[in-house]
Protein backbone atom coordinates (compact mmCIF):
# COMPACT_ATOMS: atom_id res chain seq x y z
CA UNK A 1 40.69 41.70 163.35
CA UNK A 2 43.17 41.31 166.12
CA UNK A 3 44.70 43.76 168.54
CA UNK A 4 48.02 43.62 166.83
CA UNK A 5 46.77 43.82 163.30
CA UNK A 6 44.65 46.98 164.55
CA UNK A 7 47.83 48.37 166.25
CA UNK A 8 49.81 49.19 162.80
CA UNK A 9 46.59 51.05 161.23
CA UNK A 10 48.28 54.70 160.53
CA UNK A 11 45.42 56.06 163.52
CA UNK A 12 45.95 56.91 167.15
CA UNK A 13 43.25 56.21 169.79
CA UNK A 14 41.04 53.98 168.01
CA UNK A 15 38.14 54.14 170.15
CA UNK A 16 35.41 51.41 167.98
CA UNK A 17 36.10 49.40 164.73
CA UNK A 18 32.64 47.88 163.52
CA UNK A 19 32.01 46.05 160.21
CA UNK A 20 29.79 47.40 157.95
CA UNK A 21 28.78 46.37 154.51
CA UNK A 22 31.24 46.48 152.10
CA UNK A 23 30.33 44.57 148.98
CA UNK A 24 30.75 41.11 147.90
CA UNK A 25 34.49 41.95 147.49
CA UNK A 26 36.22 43.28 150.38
CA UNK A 27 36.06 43.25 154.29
CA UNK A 28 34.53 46.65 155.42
CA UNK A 29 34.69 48.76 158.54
CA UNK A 30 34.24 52.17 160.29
CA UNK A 31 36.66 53.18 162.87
CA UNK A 32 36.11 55.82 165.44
CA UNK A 33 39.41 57.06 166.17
CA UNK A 34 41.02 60.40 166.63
CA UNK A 35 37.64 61.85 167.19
CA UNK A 36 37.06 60.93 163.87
CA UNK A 37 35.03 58.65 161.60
CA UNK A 38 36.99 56.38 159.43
CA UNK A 39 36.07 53.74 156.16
CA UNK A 40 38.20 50.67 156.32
CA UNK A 41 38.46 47.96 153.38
CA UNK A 42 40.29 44.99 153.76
CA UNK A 43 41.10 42.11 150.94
CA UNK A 44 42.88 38.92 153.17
CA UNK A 45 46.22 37.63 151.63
CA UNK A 46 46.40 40.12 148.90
CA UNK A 47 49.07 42.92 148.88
CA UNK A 48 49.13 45.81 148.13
CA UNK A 49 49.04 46.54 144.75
CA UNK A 50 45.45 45.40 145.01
CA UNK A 51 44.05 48.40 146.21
CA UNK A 52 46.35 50.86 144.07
CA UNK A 53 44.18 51.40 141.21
CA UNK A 54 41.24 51.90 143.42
CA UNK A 55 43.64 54.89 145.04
CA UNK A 56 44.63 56.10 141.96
CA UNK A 57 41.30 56.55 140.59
CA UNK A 58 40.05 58.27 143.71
CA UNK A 59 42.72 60.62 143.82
CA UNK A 60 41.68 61.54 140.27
CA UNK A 61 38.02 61.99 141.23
CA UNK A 62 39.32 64.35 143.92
CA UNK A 63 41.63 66.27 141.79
CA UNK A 64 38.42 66.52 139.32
CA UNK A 65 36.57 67.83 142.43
CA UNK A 66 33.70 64.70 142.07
CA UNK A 67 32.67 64.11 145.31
CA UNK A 68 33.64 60.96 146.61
CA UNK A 69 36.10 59.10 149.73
CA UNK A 70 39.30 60.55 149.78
CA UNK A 71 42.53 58.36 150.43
CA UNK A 72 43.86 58.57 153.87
CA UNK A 73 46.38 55.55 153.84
CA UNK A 74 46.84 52.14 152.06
CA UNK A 75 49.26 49.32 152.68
CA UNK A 76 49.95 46.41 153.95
CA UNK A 77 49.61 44.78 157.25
CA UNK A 78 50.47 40.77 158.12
CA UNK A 79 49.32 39.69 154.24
CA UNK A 80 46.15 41.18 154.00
CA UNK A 81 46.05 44.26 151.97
CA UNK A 82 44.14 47.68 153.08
CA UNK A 83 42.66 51.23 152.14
CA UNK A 84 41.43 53.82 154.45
CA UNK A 85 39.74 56.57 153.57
CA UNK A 86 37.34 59.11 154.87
CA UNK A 87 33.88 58.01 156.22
CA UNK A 88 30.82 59.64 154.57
CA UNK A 89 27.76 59.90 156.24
CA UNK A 90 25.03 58.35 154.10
CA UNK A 91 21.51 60.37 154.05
CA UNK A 92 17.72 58.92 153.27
CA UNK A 93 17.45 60.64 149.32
CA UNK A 94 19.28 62.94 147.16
CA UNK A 95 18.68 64.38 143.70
CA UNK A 96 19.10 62.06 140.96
CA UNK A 97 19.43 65.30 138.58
CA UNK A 98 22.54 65.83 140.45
CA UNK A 99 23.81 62.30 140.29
CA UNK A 100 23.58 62.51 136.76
CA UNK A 101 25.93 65.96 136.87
CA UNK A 102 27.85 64.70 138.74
CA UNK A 103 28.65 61.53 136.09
CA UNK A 104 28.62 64.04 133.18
CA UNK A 105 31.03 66.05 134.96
CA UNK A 106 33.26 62.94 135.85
CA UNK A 107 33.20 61.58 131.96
CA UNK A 108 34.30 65.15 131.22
CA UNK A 109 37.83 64.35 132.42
CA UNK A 110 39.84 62.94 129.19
CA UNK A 111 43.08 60.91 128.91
CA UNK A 112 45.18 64.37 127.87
CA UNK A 113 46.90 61.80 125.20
CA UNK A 114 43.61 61.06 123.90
CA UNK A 115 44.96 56.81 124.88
CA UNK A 116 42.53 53.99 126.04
CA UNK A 117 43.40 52.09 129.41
CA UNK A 118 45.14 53.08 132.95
CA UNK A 119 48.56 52.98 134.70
CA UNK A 120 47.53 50.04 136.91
CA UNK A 121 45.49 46.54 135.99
CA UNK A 122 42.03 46.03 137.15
CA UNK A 123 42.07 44.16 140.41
CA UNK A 124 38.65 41.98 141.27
CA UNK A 125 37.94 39.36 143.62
CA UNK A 126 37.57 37.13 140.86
CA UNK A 127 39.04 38.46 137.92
CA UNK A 128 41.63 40.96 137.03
CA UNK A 129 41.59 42.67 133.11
CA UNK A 130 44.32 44.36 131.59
CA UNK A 131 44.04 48.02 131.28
CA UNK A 132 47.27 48.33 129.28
CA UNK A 133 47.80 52.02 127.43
CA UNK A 134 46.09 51.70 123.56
CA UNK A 135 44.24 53.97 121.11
CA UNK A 136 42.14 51.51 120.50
CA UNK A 137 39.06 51.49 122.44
CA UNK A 138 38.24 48.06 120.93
CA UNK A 139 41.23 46.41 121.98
CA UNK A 140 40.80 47.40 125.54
CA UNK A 141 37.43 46.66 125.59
CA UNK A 142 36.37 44.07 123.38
CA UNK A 143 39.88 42.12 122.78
CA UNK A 144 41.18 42.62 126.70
CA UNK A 145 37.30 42.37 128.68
CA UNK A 146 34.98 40.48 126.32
CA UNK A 147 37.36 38.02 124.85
CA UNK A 148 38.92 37.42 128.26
CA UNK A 149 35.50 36.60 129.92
CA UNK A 150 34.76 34.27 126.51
CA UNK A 151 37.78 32.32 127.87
CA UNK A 152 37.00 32.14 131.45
CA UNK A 153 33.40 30.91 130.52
CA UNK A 154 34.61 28.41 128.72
CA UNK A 155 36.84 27.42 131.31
CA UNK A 156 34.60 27.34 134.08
CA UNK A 157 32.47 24.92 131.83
CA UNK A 158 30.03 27.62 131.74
CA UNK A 159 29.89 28.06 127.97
CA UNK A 160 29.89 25.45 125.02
CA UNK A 161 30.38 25.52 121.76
CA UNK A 162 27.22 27.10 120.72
CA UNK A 163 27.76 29.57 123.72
CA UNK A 164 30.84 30.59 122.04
CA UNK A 165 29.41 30.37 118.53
CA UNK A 166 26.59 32.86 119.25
CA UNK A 167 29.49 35.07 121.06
CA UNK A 168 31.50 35.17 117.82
CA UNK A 169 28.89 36.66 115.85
CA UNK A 170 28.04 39.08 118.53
CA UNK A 171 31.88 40.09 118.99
CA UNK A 172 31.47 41.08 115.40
CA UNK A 173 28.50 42.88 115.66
CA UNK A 174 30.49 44.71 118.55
CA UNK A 175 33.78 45.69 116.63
CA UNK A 176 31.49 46.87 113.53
CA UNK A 177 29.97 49.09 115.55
CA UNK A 178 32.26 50.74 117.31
CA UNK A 179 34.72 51.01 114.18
CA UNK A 180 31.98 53.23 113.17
CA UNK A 181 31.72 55.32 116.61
CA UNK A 182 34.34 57.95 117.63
CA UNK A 183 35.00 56.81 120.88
CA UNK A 184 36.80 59.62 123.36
CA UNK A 185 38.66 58.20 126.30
CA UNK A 186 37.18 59.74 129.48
CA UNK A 187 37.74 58.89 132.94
CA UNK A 188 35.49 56.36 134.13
CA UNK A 189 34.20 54.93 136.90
CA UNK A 190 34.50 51.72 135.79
CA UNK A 191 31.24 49.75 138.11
CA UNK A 192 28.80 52.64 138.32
CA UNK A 193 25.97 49.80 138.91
CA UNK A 194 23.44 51.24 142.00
CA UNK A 195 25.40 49.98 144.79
CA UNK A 196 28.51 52.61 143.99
CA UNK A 197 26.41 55.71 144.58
CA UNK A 198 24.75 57.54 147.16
CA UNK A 199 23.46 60.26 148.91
CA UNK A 200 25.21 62.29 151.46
CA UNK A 201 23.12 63.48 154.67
CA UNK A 202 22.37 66.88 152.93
CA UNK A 203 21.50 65.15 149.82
CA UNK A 204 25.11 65.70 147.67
CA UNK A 205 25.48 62.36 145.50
CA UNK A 206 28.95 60.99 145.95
CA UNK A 207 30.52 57.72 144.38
CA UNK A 208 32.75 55.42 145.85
CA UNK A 209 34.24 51.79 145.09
CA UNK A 210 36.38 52.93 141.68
CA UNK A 211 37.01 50.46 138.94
CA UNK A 212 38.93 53.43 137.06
CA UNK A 213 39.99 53.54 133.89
CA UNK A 214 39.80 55.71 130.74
CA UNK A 215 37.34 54.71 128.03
CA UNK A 216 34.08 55.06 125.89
CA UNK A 217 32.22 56.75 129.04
CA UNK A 218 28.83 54.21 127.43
CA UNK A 219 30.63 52.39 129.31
CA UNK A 220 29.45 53.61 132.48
CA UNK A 221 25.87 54.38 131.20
CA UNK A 222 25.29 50.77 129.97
CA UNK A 223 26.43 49.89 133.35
CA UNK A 224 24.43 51.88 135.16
CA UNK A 225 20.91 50.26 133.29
CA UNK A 226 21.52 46.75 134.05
CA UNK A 227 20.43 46.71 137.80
CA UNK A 228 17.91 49.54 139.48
CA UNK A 229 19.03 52.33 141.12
CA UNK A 230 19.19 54.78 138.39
CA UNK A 231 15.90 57.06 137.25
CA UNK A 232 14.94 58.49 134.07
CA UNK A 233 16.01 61.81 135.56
CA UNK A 234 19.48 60.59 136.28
CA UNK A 235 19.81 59.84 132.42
CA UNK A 236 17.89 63.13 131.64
CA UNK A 237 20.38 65.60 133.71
CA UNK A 238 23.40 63.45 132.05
CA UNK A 239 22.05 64.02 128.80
CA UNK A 240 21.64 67.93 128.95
CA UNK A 241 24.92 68.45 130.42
CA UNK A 242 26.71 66.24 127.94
CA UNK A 243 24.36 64.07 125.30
CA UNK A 244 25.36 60.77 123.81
CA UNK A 245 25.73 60.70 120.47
CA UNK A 246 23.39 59.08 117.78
CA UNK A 247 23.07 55.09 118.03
CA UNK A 248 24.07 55.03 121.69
CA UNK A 249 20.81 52.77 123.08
CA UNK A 250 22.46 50.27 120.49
CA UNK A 251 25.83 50.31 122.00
CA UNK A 252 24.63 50.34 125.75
CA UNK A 253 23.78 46.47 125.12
CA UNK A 254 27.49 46.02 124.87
CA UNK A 255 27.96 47.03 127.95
CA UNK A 256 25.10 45.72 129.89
CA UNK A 257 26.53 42.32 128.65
CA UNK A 258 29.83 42.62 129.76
CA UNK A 259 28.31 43.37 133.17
CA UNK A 260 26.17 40.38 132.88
CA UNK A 261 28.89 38.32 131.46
CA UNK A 262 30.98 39.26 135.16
CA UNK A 263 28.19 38.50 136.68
CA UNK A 264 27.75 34.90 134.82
CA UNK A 265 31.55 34.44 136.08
CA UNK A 266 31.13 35.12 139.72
CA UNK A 267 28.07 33.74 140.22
CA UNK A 268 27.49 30.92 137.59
CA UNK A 269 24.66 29.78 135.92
CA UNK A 270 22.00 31.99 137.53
CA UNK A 271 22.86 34.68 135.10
CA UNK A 272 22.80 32.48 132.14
CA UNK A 273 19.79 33.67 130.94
CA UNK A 274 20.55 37.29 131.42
CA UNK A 275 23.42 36.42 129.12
CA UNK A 276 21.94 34.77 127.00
CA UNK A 277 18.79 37.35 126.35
CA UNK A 278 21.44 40.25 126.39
CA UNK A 279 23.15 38.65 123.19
CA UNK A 280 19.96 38.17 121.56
CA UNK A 281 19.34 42.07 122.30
CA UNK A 282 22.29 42.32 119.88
CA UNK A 283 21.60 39.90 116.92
CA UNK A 284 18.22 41.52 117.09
CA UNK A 285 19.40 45.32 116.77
């Protein structure tokens, strides 16, 4: 990051700017400036807009008081597209009883017209969904994310025929199901896998790295079971403060295999047989 880029950052006195981990996705970085700690993300040759749902969906979690960064700036500078937000200082261990809360207390927010989707597109390093406005939870979900990731897979020469065979039956499997679940559209995070949590220094869970949108809030559970990072008190405190509803531990497969079926996309054939074992899950229900 050169002098001038760093000159046109909305801070005075920036005393340090060091990179930090920020995800397979984005350039990360905390600045010291102002006698204060902020998080930078950067995404090269990208413009704006790519951040904006991201900002959008924070500024949601703050007006739902879920503790998370809060938006400082975001913008534009020489191509490369960029958020800053507050820095949180990350502790050793927190309560997972109050990460789960926290979630139920974030899937409490509902879309006040009761619609599927969000004002702004889903934005990824590798592939962007369509989170058009629908009362259809299966169109946003299954038709625009499932079917989309079908397509890609076979385009990437990742799937053949019989890949797309056993998807087929699976997809309708899928829509069955949830013809016969009232799905409620509330505000998600949208990637709550273990890396999008943690614990502040005095233990407070906070979540970060928004893929918002509003939808079946399974969504975020099946999510959340796919990679560690999330105990059986986490799914305990969710459950007392708001409790699925019957059949859920079927429908979480959907989920974990659209996260596995990203995964197969950005990564290729290594997740192949999570794929593969997660549709079997399904035909086997």
């Amino acid at each position: 990051m050169n002098q001038l880029w760093q000159s046109q950052l909305p801070l005075n006195h920036i005393k340090a700017i060091v990179p930090v981990g920020g995800g397979d996705v984005n350039e990360a970085f905390r600045i010291e400036a102002d006698e204060t700690d902020y998080f930078l993300l950067v995404q090269r040759h990208r413009s704006a807009s790519f951040f904006a749902a991201e900002v959008e969906g924070l500024n949601l979690f703050e007006k739902a008081d879920i503790i998370a960064p809060r938006v400082i700036d975001s913008g534009e500078i020489e191509g490369d597209a960029y958020l800053l937000l507050t820095y949180l200082d990350e502790g050793v261990s927190g309560s997972q009883q109050a990460l789960g809360k926290l979630v139920a207390n974030l899937h409490s927010e509902q879309q006040p017209e009761q619609q599927f989707g969000f004002d702004l597109p889903y934005e990824g390093g590798d592939i962007s969904f369509d989170n058009s406005w629908t009362d259809s939870w299966i169109e946003l979900f299954v038709e625009k994310r499932l079917d989309k990731l079908k397509d890609r897979l076979v385009q990437e020469g990742l799937w053949v025929d019989e890949n797309v065979a056993q998807y087929d039956t699976v997809r309708n499997i899928i829509v069955k199901e949830l013809e016969n679940h009232n799905s409620k559209p509330s505000l998600l995070h949208g990637d709550l896998w273990g890396g999008n949590y943690m614990f502040l220094t005095d233990g407070t869970p906070a979540l970060f790295d928004p893929a918002p949108l509003y939808g079946d809030r399974e969504f975020d559970i099946g999510i959340t079971s796919v990679f560690e990072g999330f105990t059986q008190a986490f799914y305990d405190a969710y459950d007392k403060h708001y409790p699925l509803s019957d059949g859920a531990e079927v429908r979480l497969e959907f989920y974990r295999l659209y996260l596995l079926m990203v995964h197969l996309v950005k990564f290729g054939d290594m997740y192949a047989g999570s794929v593969d074992r997660s549709m079997r899950n399904i035909l086997n229900q």
